[in-house]
PDB file of N, CA and C in Angstrom:
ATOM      1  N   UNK A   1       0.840  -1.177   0.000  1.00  0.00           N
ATOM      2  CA  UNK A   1       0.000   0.000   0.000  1.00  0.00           C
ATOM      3  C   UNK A   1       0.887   1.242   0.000  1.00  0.00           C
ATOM      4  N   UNK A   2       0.730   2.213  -0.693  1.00  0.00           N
ATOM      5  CA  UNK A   2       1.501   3.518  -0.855  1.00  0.00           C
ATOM      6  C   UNK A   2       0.610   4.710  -0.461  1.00  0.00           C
ATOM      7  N   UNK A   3       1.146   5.336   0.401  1.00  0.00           N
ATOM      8  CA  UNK A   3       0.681   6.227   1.127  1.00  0.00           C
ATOM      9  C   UNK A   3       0.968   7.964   0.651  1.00  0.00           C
ATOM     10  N   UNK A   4       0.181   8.261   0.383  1.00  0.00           N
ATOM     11  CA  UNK A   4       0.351  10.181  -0.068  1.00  0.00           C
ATOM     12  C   UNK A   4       0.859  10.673   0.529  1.00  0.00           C
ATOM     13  N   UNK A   5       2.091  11.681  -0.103  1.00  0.00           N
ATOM     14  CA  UNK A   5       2.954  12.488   0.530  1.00  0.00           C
ATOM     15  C   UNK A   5       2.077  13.748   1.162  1.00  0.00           C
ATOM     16  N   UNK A   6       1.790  14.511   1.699  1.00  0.00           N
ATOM     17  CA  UNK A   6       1.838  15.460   2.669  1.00  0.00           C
ATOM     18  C   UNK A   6       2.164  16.514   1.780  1.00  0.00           C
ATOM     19  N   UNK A   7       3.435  16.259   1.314  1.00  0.00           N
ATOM     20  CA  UNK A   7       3.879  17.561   1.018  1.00  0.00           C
ATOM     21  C   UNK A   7       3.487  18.062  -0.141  1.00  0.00           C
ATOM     22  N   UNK A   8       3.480  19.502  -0.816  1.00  0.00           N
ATOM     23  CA  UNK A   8       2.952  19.328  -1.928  1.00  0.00           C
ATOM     24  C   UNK A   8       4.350  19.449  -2.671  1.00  0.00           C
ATOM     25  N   UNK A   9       4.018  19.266  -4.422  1.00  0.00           N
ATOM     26  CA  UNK A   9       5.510  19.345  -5.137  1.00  0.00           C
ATOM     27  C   UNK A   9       4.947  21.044  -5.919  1.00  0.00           C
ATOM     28  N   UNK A  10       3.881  21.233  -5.614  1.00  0.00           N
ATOM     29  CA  UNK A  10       4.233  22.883  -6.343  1.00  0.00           C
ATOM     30  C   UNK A  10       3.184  24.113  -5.301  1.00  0.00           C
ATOM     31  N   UNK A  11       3.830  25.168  -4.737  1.00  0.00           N
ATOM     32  CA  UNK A  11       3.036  25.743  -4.167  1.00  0.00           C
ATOM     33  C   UNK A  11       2.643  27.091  -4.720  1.00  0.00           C
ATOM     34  N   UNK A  12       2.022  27.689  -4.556  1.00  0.00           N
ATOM     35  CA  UNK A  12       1.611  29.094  -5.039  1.00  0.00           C
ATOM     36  C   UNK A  12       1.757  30.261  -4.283  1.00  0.00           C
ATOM     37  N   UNK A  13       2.548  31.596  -4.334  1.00  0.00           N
ATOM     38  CA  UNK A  13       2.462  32.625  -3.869  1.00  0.00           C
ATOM     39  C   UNK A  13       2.503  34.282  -4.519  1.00  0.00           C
ATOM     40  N   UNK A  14       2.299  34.961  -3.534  1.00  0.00           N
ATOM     41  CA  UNK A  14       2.337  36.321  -4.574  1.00  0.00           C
ATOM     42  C   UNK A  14       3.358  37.505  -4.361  1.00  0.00           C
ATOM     43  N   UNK A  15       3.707  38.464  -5.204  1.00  0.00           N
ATOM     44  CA  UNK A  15       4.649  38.973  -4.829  1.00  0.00           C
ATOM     45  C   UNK A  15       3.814  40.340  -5.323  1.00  0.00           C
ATOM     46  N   UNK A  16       4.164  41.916  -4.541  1.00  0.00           N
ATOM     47  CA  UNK A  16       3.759  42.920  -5.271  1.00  0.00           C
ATOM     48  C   UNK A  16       4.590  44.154  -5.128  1.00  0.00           C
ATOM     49  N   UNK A  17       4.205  45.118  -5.354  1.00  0.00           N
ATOM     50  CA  UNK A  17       5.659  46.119  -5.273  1.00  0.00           C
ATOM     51  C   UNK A  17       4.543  47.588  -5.271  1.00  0.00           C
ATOM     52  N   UNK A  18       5.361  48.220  -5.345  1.00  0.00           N
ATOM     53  CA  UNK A  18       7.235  48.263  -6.237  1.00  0.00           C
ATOM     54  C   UNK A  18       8.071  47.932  -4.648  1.00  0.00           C
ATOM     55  N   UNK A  19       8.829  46.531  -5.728  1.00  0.00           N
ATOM     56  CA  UNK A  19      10.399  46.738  -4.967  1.00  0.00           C
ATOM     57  C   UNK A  19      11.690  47.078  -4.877  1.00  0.00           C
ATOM     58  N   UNK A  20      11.408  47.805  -3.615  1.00  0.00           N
ATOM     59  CA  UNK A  20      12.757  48.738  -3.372  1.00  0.00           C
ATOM     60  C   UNK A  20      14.276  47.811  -2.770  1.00  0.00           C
ATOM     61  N   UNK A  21      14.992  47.856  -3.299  1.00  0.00           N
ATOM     62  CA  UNK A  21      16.046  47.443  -2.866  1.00  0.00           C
ATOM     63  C   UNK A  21      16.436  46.927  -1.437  1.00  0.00           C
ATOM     64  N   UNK A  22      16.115  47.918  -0.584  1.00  0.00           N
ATOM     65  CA  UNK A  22      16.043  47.156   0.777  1.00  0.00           C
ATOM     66  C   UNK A  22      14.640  46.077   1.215  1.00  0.00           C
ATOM     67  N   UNK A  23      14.222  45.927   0.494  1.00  0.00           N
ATOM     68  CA  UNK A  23      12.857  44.733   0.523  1.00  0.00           C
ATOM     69  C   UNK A  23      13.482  43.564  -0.040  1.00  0.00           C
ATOM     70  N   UNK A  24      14.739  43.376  -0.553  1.00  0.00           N
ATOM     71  CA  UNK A  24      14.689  42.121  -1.180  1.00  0.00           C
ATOM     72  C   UNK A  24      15.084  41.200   0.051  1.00  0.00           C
ATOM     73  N   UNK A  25      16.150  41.417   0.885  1.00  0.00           N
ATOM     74  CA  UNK A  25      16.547  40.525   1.754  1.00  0.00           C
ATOM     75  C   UNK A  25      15.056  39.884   2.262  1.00  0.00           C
ATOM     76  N   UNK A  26      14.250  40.989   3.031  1.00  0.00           N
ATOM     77  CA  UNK A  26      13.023  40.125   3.740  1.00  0.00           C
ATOM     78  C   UNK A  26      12.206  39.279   2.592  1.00  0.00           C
ATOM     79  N   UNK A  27      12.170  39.749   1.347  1.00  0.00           N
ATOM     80  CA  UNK A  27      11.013  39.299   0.554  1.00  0.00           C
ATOM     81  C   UNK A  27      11.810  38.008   0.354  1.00  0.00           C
ATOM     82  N   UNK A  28      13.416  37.435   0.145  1.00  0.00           N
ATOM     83  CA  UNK A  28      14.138  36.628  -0.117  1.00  0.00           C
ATOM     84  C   UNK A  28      13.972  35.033   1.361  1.00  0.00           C
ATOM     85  N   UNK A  29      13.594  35.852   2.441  1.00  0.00           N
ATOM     86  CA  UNK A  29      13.913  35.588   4.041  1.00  0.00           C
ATOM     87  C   UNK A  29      12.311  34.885   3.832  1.00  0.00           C
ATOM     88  N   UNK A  30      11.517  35.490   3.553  1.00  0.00           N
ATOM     89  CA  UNK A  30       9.923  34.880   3.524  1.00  0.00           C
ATOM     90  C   UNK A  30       9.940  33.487   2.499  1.00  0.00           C
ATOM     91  N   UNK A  31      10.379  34.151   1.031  1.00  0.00           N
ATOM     92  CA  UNK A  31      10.218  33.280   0.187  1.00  0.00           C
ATOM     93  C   UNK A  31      11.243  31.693   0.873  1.00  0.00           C
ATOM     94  N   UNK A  32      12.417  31.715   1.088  1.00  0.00           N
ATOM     95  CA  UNK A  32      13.338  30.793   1.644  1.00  0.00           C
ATOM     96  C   UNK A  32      11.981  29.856   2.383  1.00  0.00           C
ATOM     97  N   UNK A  33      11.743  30.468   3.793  1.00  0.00           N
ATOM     98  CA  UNK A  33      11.113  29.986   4.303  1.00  0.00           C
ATOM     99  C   UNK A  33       9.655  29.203   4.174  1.00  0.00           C
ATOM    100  N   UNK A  34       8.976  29.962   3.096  1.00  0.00           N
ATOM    101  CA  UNK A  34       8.155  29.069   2.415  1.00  0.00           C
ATOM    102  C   UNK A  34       8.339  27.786   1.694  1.00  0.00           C
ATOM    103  N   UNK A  35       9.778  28.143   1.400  1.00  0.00           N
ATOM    104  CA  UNK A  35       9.980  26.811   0.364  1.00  0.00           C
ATOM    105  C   UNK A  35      10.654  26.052   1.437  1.00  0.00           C
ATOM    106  N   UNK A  36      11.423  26.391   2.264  1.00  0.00           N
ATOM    107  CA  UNK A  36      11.876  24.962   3.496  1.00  0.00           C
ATOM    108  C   UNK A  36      10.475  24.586   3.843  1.00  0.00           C
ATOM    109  N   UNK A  37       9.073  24.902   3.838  1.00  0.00           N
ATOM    110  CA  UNK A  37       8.903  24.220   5.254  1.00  0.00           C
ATOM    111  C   UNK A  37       7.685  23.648   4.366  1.00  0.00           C
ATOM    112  N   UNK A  38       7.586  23.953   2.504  1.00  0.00           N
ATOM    113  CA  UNK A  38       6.714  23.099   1.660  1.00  0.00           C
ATOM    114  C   UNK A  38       7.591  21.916   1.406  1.00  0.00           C
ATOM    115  N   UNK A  39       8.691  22.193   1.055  1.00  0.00           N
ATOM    116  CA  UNK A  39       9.060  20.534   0.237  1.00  0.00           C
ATOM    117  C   UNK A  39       8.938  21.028  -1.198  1.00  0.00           C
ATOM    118  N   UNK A  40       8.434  21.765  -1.654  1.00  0.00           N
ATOM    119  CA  UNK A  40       7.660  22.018  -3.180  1.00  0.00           C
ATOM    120  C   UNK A  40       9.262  21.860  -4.226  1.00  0.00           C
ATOM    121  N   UNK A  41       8.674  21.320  -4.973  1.00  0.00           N
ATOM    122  CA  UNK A  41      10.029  21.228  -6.419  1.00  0.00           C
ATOM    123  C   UNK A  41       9.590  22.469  -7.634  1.00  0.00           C
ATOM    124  N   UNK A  42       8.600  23.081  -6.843  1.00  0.00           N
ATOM    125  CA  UNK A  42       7.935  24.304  -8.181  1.00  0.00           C
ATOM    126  C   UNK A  42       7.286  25.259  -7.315  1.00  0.00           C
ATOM    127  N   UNK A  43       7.639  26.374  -7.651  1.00  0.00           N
ATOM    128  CA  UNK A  43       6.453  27.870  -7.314  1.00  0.00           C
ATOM    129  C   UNK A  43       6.296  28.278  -8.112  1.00  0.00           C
ATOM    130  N   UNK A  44       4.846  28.517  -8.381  1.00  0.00           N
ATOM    131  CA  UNK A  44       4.499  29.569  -8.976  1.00  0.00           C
ATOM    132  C   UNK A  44       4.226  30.711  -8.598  1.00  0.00           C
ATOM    133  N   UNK A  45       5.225  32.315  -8.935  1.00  0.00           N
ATOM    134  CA  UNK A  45       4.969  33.024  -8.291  1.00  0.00           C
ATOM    135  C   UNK A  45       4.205  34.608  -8.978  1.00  0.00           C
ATOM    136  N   UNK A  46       3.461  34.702  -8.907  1.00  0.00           N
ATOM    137  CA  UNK A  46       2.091  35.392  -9.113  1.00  0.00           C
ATOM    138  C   UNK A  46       2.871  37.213  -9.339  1.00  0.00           C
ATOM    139  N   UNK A  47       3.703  37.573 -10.166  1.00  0.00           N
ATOM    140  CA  UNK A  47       3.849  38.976 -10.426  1.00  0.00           C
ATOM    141  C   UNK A  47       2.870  39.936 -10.985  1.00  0.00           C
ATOM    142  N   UNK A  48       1.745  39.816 -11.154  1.00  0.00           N
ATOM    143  CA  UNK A  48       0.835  40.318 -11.673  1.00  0.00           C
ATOM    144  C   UNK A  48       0.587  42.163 -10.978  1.00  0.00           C
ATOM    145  N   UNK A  49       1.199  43.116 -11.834  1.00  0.00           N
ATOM    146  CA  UNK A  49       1.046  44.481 -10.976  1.00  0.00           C
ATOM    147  C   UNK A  49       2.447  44.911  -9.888  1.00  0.00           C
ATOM    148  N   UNK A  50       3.523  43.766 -10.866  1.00  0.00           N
ATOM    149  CA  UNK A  50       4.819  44.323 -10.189  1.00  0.00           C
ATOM    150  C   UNK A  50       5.522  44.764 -10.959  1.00  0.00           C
ATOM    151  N   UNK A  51       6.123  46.184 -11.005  1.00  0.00           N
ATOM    152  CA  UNK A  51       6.298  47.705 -11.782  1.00  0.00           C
ATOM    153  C   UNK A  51       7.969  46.706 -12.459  1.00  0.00           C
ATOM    154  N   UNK A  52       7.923  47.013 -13.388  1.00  0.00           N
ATOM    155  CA  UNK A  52       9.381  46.978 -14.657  1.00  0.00           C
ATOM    156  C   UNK A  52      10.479  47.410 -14.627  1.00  0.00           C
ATOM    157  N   UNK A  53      11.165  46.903 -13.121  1.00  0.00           N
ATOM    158  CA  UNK A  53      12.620  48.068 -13.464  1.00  0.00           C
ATOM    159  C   UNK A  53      13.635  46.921 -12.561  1.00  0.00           C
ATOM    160  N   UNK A  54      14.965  47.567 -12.684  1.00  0.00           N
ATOM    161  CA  UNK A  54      16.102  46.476 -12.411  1.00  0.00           C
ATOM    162  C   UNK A  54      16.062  45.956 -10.954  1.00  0.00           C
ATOM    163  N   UNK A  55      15.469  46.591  -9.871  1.00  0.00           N
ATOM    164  CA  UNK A  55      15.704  45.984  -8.774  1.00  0.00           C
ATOM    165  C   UNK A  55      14.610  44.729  -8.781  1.00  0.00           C
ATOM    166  N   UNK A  56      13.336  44.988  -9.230  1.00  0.00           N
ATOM    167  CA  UNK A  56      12.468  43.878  -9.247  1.00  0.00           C
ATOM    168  C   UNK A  56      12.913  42.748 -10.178  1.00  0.00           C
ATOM    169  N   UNK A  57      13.801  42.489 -11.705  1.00  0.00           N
ATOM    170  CA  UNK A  57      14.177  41.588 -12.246  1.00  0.00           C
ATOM    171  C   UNK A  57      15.518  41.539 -11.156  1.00  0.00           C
ATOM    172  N   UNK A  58      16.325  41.984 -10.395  1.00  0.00           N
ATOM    173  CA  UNK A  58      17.311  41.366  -9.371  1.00  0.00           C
ATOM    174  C   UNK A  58      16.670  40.668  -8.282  1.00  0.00           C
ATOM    175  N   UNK A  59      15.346  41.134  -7.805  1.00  0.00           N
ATOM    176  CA  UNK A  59      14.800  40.496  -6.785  1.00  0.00           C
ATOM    177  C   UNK A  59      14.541  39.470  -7.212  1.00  0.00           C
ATOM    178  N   UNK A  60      13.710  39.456  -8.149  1.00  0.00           N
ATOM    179  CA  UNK A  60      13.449  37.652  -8.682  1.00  0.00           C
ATOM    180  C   UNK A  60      14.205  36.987  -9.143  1.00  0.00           C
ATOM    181  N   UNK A  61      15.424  37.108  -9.819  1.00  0.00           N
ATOM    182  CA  UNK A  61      16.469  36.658 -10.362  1.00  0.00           C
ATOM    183  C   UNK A  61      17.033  35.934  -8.670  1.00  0.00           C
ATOM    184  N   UNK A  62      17.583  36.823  -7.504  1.00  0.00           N
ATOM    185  CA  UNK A  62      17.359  36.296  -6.319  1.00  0.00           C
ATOM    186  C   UNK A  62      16.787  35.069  -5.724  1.00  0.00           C
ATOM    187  N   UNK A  63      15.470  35.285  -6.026  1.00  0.00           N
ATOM    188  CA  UNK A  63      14.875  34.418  -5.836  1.00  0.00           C
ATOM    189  C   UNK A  63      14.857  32.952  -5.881  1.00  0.00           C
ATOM    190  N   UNK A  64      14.867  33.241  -7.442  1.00  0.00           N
ATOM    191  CA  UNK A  64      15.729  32.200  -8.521  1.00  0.00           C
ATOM    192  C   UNK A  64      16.471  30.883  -7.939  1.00  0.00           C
ATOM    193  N   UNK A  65      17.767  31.925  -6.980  1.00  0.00           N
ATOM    194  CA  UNK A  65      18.431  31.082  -7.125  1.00  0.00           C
ATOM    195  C   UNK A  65      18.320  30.924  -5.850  1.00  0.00           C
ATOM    196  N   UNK A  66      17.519  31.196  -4.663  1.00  0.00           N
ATOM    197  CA  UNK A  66      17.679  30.999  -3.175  1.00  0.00           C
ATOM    198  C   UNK A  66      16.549  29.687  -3.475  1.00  0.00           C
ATOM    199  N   UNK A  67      15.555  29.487  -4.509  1.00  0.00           N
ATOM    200  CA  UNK A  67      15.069  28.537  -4.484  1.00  0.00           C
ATOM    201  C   UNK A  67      15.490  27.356  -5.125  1.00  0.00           C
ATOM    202  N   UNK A  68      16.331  27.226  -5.731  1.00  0.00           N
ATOM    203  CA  UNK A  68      17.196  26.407  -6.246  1.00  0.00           C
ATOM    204  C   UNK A  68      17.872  25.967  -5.199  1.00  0.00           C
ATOM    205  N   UNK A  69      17.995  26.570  -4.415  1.00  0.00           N
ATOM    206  CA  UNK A  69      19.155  25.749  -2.827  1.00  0.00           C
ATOM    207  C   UNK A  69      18.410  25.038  -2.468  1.00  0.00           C
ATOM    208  N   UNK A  70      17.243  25.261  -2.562  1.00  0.00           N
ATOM    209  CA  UNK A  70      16.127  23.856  -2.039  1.00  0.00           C
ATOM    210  C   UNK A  70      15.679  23.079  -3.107  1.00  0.00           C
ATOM    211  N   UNK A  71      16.462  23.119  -4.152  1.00  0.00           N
ATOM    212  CA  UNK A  71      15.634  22.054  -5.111  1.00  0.00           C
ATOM    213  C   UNK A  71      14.434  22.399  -5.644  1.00  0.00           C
ATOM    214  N   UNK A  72      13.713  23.778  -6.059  1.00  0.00           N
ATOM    215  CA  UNK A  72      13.078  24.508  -6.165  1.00  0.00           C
ATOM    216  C   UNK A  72      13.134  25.493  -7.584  1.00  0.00           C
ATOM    217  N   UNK A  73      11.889  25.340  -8.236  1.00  0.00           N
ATOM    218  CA  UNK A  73      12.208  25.734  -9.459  1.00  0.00           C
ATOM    219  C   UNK A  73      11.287  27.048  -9.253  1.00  0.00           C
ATOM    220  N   UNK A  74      11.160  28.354  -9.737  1.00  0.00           N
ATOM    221  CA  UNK A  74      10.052  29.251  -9.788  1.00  0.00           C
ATOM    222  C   UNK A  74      10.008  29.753 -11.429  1.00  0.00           C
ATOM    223  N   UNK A  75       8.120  29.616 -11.241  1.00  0.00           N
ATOM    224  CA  UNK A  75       7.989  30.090 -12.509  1.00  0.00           C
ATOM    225  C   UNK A  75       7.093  31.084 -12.204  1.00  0.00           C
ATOM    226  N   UNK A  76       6.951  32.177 -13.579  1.00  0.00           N
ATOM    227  CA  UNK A  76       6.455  33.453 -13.297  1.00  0.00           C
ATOM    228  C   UNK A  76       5.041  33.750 -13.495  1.00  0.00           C
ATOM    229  N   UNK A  77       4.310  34.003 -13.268  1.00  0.00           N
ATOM    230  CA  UNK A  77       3.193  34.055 -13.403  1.00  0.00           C
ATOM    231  C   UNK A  77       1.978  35.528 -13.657  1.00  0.00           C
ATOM    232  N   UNK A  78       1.977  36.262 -14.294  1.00  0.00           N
ATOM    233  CA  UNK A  78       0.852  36.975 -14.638  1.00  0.00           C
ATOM    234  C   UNK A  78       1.889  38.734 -15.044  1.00  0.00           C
ATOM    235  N   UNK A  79       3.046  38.014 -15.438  1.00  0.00           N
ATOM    236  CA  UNK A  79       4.197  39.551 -15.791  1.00  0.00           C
ATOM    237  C   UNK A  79       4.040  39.702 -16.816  1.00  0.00           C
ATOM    238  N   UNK A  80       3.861  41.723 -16.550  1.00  0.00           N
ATOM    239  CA  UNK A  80       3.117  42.285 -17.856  1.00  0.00           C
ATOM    240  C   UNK A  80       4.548  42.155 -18.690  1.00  0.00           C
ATOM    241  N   UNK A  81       3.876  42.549 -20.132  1.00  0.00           N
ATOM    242  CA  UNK A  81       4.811  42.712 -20.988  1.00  0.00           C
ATOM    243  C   UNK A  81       6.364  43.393 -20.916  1.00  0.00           C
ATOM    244  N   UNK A  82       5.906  44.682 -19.850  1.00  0.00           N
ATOM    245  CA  UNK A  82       7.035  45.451 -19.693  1.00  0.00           C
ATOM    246  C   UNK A  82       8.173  44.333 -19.126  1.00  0.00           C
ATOM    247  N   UNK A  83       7.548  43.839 -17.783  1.00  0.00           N
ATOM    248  CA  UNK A  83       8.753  43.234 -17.374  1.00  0.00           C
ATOM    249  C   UNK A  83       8.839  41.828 -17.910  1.00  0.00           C
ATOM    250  N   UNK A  84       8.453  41.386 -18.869  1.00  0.00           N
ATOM    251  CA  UNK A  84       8.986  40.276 -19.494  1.00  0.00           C
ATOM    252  C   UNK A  84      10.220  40.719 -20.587  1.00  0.00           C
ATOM    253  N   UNK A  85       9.702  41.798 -20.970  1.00  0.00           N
ATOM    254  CA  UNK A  85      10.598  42.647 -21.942  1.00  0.00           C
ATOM    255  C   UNK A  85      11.616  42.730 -21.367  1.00  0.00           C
ATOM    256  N   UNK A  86      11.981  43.647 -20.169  1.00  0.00           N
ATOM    257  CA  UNK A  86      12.983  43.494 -19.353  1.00  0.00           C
ATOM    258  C   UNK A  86      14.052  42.515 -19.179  1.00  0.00           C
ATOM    259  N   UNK A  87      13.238  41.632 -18.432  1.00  0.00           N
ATOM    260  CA  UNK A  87      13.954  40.065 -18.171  1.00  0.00           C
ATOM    261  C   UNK A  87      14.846  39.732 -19.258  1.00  0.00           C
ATOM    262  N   UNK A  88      14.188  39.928 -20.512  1.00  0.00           N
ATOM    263  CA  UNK A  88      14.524  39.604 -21.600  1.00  0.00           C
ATOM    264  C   UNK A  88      15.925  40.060 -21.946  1.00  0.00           C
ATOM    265  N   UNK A  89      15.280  41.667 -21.983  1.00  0.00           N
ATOM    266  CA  UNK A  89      16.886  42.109 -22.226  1.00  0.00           C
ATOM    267  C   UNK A  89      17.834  42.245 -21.636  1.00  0.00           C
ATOM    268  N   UNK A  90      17.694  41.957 -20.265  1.00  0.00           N
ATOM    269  CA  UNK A  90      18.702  41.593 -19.341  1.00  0.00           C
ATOM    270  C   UNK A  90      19.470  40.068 -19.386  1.00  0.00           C
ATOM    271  N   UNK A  91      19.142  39.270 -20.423  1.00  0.00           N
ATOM    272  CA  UNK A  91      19.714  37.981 -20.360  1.00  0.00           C
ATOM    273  C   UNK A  91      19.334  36.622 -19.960  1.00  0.00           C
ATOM    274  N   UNK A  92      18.089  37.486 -18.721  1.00  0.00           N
ATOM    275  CA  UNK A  92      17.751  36.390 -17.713  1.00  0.00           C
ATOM    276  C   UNK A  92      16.634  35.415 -18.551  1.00  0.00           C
ATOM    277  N   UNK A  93      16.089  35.513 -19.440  1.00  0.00           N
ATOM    278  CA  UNK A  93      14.551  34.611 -19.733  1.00  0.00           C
ATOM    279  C   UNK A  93      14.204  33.533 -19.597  1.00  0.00           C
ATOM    280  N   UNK A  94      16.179  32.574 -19.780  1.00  0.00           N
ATOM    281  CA  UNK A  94      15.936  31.409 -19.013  1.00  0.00           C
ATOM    282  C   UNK A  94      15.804  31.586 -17.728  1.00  0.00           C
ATOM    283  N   UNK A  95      16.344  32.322 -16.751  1.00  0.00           N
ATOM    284  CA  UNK A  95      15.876  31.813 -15.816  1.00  0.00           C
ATOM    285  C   UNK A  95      15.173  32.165 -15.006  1.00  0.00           C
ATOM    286  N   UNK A  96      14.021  33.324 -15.622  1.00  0.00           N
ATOM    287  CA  UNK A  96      13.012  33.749 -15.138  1.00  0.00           C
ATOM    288  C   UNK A  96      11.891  33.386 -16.187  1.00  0.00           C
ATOM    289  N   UNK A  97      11.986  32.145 -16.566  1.00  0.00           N
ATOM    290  CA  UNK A  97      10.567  31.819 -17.503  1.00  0.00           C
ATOM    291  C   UNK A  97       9.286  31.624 -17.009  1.00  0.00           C
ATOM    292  N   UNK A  98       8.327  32.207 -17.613  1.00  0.00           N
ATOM    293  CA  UNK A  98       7.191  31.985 -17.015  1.00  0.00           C
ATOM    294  C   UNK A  98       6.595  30.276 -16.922  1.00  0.00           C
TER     295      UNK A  98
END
């Protein structure tokens, strides 16, 4: 008999702004902690109405990779054009794909 994990493998959260540079550590400190205490191998994280400029593609780029220390993939979810544009031309698209 095989018994259901508990944990889930993808969780959902939201992020909104504008973020200012000194917000990333805590927003980084929350996100960490969400993902230690899911287990999740995926977030989806909900940018929908977060403003287009370099500290917010560094914050998530951040993100990125603090969720990757847990085995943790994030994908993007509801980013307007501007900041996909962005992402874009900053290099990142792999690794901020929606």
């Amino acid at each position: 008999m095989r018994m259901a994990s508990s944990t889930p493998s993808t969780i959902r959260f939201a992020i909104w702004g504008p973020i200012e540079r000194d917000d990333v550590p805590g927003l980084s400190d929350r996100v960490c902690g969400l993902l230690r205490h899911s287990g999740a191998t995926l977030a989806l994280c909900d940018v929908t109405g977060v403003g287009a400029d370099a500290v917010t593609v560094d914050a998530l780029a951040r993100l990125q990779l603090a969720a990757r220390r847990h085995q943790c993939l994030i994908r993007l979810r509801g980013a307007s054009q501007e900041l996909s544009g962005l992402i874009a031309f900053m290099g990142l698209e792999d690794v901020l794909a929606p």
